[in-house]
Protein backbone atom coordinates (compact mmCIF):
# COMPACT_ATOMS: atom_id res chain seq x y z
CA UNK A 1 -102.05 142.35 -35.97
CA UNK A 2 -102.59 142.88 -40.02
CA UNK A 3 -102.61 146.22 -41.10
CA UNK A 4 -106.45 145.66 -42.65
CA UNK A 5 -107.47 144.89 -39.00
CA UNK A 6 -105.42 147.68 -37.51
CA UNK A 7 -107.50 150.03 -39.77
CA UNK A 8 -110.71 148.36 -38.56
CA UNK A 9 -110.12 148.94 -34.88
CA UNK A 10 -108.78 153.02 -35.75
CA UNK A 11 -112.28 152.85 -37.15
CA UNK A 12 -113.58 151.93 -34.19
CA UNK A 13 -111.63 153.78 -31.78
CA UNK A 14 -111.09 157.39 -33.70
CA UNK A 15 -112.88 157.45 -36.68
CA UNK A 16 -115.62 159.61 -36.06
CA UNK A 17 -115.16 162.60 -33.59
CA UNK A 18 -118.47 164.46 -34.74
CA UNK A 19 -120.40 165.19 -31.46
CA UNK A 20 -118.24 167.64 -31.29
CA UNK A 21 -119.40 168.77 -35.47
CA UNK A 22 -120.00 172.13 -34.88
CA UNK A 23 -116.37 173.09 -33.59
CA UNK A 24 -114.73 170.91 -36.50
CA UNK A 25 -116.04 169.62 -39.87
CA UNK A 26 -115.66 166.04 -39.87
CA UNK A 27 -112.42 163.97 -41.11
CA UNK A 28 -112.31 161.51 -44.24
CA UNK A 29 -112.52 157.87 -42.22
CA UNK A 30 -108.86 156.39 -41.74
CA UNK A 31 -110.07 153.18 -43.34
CA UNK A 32 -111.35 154.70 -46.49
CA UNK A 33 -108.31 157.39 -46.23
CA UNK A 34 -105.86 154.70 -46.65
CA UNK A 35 -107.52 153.52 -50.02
CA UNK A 36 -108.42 156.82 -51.41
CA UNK A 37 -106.09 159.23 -52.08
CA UNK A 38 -106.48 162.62 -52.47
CA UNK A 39 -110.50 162.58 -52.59
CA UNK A 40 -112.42 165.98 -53.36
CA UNK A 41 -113.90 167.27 -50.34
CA UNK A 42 -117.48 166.15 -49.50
CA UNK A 43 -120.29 168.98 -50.93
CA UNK A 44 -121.87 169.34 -47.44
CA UNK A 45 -121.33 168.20 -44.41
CA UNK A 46 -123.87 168.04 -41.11
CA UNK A 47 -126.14 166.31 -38.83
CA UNK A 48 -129.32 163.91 -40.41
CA UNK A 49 -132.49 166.00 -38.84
CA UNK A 50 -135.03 164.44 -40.64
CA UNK A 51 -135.76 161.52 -43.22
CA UNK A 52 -138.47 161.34 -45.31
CA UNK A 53 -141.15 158.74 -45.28
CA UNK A 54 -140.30 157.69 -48.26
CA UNK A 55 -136.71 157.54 -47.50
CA UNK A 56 -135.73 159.35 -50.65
CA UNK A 57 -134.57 162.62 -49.15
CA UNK A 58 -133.55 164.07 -45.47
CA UNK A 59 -132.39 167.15 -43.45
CA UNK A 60 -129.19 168.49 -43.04
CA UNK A 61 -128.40 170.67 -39.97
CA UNK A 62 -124.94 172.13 -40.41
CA UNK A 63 -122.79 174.51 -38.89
CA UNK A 64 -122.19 178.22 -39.21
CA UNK A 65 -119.67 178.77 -42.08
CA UNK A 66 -116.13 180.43 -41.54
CA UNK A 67 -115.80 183.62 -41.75
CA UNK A 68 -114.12 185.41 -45.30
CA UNK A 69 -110.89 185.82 -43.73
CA UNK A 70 -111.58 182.00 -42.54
CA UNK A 71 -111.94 182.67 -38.93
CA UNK A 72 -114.17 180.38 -37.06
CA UNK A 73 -117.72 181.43 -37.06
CA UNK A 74 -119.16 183.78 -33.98
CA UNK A 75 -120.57 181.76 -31.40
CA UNK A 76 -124.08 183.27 -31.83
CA UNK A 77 -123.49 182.46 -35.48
CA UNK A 78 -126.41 180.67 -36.72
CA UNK A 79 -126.44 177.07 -38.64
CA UNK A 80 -127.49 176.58 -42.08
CA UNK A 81 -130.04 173.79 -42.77
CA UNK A 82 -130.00 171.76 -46.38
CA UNK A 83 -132.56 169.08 -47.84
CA UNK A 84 -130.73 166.20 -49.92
CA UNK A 85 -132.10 163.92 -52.48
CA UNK A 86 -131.03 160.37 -52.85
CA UNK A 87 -131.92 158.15 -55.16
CA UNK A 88 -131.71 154.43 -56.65
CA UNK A 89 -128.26 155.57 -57.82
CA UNK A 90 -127.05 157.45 -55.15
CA UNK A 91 -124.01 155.38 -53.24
CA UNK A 92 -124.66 155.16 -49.46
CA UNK A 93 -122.42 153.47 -46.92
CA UNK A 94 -122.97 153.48 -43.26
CA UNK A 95 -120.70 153.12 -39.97
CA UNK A 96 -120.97 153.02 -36.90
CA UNK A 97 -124.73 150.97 -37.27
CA UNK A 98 -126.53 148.51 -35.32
CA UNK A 99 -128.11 145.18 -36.56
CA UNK A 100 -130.69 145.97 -39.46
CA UNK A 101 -130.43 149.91 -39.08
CA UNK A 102 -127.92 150.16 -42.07
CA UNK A 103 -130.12 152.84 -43.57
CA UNK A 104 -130.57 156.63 -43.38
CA UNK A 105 -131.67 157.96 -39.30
CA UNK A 106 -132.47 160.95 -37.70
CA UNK A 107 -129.05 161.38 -35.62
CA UNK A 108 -126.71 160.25 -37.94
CA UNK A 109 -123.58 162.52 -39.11
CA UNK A 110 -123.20 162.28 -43.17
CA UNK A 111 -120.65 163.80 -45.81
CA UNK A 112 -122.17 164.14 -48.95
CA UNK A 113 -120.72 164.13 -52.44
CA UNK A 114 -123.53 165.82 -54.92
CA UNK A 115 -124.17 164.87 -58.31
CA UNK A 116 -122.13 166.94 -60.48
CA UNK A 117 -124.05 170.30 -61.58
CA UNK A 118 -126.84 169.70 -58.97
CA UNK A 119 -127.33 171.51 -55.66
CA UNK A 120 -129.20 168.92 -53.84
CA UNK A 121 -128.94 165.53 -55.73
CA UNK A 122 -126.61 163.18 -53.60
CA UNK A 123 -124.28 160.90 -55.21
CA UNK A 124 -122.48 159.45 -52.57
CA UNK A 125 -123.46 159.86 -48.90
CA UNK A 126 -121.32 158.16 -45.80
CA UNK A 127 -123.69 157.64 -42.56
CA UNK A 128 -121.92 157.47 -39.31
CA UNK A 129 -121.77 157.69 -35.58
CA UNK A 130 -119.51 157.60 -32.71
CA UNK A 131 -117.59 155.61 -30.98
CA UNK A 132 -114.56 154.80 -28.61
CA UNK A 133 -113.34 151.37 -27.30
CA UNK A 134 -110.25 150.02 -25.92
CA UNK A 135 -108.25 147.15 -27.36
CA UNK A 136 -110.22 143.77 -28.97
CA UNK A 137 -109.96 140.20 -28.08
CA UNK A 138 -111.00 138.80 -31.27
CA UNK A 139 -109.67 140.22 -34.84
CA UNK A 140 -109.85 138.69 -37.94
CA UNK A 141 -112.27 137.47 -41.13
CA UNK A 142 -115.16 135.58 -41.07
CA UNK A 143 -115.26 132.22 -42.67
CA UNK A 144 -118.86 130.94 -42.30
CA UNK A 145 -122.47 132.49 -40.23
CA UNK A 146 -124.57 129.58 -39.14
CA UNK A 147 -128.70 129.69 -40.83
CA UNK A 148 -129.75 131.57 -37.74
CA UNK A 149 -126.82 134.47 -37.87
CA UNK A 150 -126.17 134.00 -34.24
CA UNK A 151 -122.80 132.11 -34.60
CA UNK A 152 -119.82 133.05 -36.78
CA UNK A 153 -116.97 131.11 -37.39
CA UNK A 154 -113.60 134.13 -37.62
CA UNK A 155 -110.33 133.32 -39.33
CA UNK A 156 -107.55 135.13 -36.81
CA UNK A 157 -104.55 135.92 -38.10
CA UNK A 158 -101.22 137.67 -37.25
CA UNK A 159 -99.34 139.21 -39.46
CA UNK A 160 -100.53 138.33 -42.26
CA UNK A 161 -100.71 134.40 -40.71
CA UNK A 162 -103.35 132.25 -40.06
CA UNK A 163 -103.35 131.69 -36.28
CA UNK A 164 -106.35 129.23 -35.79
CA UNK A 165 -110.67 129.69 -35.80
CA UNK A 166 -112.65 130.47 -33.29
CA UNK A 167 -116.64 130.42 -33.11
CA UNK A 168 -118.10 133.52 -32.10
CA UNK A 169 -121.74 133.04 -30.92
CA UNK A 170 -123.57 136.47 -30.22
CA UNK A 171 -125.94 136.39 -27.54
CA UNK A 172 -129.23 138.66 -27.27
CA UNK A 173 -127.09 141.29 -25.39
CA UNK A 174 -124.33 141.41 -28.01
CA UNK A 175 -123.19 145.07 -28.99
CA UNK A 176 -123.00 144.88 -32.79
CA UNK A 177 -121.81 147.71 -34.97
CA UNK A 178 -121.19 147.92 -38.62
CA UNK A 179 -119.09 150.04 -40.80
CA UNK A 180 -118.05 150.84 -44.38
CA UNK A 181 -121.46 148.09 -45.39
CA UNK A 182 -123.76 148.92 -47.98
CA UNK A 183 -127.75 149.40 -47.75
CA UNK A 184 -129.58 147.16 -45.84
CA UNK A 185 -126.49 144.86 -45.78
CA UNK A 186 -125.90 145.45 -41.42
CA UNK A 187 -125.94 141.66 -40.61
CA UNK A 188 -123.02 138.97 -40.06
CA UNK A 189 -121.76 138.41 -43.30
CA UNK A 190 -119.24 136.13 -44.97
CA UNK A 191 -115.95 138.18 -45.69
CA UNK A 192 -116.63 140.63 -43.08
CA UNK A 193 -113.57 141.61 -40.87
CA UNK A 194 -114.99 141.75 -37.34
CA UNK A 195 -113.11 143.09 -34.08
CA UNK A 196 -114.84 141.64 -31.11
CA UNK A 197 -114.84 142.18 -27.10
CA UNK A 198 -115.62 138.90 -25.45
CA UNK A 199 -117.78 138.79 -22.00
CA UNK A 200 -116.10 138.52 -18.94
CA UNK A 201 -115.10 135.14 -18.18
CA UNK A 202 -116.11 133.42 -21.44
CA UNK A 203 -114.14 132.77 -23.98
CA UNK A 204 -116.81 132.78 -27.30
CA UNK A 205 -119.27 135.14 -26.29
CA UNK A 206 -118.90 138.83 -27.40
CA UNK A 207 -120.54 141.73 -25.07
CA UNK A 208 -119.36 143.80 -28.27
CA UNK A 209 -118.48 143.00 -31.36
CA UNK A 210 -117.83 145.42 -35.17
CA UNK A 211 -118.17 144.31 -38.27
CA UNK A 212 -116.99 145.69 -41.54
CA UNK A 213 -116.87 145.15 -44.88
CA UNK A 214 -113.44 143.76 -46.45
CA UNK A 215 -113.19 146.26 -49.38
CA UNK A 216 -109.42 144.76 -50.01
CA UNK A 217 -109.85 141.00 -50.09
CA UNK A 218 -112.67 142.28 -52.58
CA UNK A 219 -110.97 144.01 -54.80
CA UNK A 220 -108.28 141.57 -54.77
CA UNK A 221 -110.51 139.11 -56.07
């Protein structure tokens, strides 16, 4: 397949190994990688503890610190905890995120980038989660959601070809995951890429299905 959707599914497959956070700080996401080069190093780096009602600030919990000499930290070593602001202008993107819960959670992992001379004002934040699946049925773009958002209409291609459409229609028990989308933007969208694992026996009907933004077509237009 397309390099875009080969990105899409390392996503999916390897891009976030953070259940294991406190034995290694997390790695830039191979999708984003591959279109930033040489990015500074996110400020802080942890688990989301807490979120405020307001939704304008939440908990860190992070782990130990290396040692001077850079060892890793003793196991009785104890976390550190750190309380980040976010505000109207403070760029958030989320992966790894269900229908409508494109927003900040207790649970999430999240690299933060701070506002240049603060110590706790966040100006970019990446939300994420785990996951691992094996290889996709469906890959490519979509073309059109129908009114309701339960059927999408995906663009497959190979190679950089067109190889035909294909309806997808997502049933109540549908898996659906989104990555690299902005705030409050986790539903089927036109110009999403989307990776999907169809039911067993049927042929349009995803038991899981990822969606993410299409950063590249974007820019390109």
């Amino acid at each position: 397949m397309i390099s875009t959707f080969r990105l899409l599914a390392a996503a999916c497959i390897a891009l976030f190994a953070f259940s294991a956070f406190a034995d290694d700080p997390p790695a830039i996401p191979r999708a984003e990688r591959d279109t930033r080069t040489q990015e500074k190093r996110a400020d802080l780096m942890g688990r989301v503890t807490a979120v405020s009602p307001d939704g304008h600030s939440l908990t860190l919990s992070m782990p130990p610190r290396p040692g001077a000499d850079g060892q890793p930290a003793a196991r009785d070593a104890q976390g550190e905890q750190a309380v980040v602001l976010l505000s109207d202008k403070t760029k958030m993107l989320f992966f790894g995120v269900s229908d409508g819960r494109a927003h900040p959670e207790a649970g999430q992992m999240a690299m933060v980038w701070l506002e240049e001379g603060t110590k706790d004002q966040a100006a970019r934040v990446r939300f994420m989660k785990r996951e691992g699946e094996e290889r996709a049925d469906i890959q490519g773009r979509i073309t059109a959601v129908s009114d309701d958002g339960k059927t999408i209409t995906v663009e497959t291609k190979d190679h950089d070809q067109v190889t035909g459409k294909v309806d997808l229609h997502l049933a109540p028990y549908t898996q659906s995951l989104y990555y690299g989308v902005d705030q409050d933007a986790a539903k089927p969208t036109t110009d999403y890429l989307v990776i999907a694992w169809l039911e067993k026996g049927s042929k349009d009907v995803p038991a899981r299905i990822r969606f993410m933004k299409n950063e590249r077509d974007a820019a390109a237009r």
